[in-house]
C-alpha atoms as a PDB file:
ATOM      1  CA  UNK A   1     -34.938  -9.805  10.342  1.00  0.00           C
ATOM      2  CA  UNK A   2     -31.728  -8.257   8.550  1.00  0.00           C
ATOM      3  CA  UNK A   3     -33.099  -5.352   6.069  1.00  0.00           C
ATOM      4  CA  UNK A   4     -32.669  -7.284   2.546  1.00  0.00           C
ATOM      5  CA  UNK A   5     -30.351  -3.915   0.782  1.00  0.00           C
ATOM      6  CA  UNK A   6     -28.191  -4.367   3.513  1.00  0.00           C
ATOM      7  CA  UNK A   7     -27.811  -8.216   2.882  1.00  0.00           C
ATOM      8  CA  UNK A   8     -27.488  -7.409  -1.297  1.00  0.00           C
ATOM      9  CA  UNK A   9     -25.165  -5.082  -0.518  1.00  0.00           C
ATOM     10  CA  UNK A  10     -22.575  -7.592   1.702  1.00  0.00           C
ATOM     11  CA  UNK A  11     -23.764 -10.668  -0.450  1.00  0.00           C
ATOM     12  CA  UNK A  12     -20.582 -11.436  -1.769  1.00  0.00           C
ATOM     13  CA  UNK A  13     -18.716 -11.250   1.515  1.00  0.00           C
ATOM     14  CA  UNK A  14     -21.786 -12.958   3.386  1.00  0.00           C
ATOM     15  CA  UNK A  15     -21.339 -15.618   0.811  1.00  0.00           C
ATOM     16  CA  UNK A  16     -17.405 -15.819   0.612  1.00  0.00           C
ATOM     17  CA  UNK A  17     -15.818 -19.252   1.996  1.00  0.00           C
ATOM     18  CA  UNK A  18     -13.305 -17.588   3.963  1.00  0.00           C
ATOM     19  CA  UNK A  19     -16.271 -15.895   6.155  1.00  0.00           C
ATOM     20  CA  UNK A  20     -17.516 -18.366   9.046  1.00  0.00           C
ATOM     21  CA  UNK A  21     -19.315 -15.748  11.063  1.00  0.00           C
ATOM     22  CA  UNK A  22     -21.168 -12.647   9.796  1.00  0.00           C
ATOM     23  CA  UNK A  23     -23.294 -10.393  12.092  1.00  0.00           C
ATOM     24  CA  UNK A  24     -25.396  -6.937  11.594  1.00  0.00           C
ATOM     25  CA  UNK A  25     -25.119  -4.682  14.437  1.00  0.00           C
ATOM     26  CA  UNK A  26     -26.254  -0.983  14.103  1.00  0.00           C
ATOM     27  CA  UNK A  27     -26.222  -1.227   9.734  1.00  0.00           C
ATOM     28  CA  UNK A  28     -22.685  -2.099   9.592  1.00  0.00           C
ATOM     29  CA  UNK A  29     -21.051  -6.073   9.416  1.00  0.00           C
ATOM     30  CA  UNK A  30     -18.798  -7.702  11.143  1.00  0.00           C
ATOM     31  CA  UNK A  31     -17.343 -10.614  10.138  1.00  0.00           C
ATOM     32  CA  UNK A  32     -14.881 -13.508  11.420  1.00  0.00           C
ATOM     33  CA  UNK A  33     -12.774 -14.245   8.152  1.00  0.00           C
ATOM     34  CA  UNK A  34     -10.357 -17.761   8.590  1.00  0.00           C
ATOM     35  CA  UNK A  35      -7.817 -18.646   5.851  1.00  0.00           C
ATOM     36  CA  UNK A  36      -5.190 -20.586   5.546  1.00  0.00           C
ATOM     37  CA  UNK A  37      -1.395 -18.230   5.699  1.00  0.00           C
ATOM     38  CA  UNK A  38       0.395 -19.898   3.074  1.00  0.00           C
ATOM     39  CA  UNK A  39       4.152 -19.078   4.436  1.00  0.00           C
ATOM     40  CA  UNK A  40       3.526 -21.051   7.514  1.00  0.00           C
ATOM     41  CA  UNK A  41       0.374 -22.829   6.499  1.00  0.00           C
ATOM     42  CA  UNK A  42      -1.950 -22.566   9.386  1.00  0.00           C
ATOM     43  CA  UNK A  43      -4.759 -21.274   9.571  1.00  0.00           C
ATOM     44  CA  UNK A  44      -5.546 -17.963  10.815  1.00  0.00           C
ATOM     45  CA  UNK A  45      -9.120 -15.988  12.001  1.00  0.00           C
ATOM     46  CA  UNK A  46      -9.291 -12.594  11.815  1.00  0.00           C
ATOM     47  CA  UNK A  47     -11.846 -10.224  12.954  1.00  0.00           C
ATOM     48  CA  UNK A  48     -13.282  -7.170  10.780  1.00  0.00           C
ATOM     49  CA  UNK A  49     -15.705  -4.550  10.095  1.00  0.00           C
ATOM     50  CA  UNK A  50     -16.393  -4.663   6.847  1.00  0.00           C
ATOM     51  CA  UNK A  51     -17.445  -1.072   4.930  1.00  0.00           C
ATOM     52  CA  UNK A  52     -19.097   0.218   2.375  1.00  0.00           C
ATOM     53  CA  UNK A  53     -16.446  -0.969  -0.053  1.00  0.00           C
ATOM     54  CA  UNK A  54     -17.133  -4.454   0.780  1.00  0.00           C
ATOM     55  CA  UNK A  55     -13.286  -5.702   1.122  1.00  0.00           C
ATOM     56  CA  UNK A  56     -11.776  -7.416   3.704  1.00  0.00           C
ATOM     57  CA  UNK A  57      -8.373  -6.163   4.896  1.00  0.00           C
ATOM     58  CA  UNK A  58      -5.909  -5.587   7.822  1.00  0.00           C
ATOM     59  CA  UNK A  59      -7.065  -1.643   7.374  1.00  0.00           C
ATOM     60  CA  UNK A  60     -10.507  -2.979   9.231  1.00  0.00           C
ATOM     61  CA  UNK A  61      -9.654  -5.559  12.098  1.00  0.00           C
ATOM     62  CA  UNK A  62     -11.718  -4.855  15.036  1.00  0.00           C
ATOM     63  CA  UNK A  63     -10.597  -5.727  18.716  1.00  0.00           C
ATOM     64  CA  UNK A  64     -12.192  -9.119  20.153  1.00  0.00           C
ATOM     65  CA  UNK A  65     -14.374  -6.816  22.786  1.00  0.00           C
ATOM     66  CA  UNK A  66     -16.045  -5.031  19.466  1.00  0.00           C
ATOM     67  CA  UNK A  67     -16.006  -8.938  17.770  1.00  0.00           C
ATOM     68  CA  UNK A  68     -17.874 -10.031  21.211  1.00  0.00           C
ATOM     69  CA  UNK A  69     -20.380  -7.361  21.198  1.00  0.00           C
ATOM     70  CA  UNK A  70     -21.260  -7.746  17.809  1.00  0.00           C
ATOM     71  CA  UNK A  71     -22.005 -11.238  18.375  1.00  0.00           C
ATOM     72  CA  UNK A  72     -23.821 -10.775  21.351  1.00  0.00           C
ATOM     73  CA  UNK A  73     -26.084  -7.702  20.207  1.00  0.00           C
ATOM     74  CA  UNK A  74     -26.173  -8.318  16.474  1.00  0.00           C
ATOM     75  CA  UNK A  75     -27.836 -10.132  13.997  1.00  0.00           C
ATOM     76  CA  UNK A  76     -26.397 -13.565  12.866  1.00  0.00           C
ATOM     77  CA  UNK A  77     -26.788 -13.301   9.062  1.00  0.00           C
ATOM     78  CA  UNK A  78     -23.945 -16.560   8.696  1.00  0.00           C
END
């Protein structure tokens, strides 16, 4: 079971509707984060370790391999 600070601590990005995935691996989350680009309105997933700070941004894409491992060895918390 996901330690509960940890889970207060992401709540609002756990909780987001953009996130669709969210996993715990090793303290830190990892999240797959779809939107809709409004320029060419599709929509897009991206994949991201999300800090201490708690935003979502291109500064914290991960690769696919790190998305895949997460997935595999974490925690699903969404």
């Amino acid at each position: 079971m996901a330690d509960r600070e940890l889970l207060d601590r992401y709540a609002p990005t756990i909780d987001a509707m953009e996130t669709k995935e969210a996993y715990l691996l090793d303290g830190e989350l990892y999240i797959r984060h779809e939107f809709r680009d409004p320029r060419e309105l599709q929509t897009r997933m991206t994949y991201h370790k999300v800090g201490e700070d708690n935003v979502v941004s291109n500064d914290n894409l991960v690769m696919l391999g790190v998305w895949a491992r997460a997935q595999k060895q974490g925690e699903r918390v969404k």
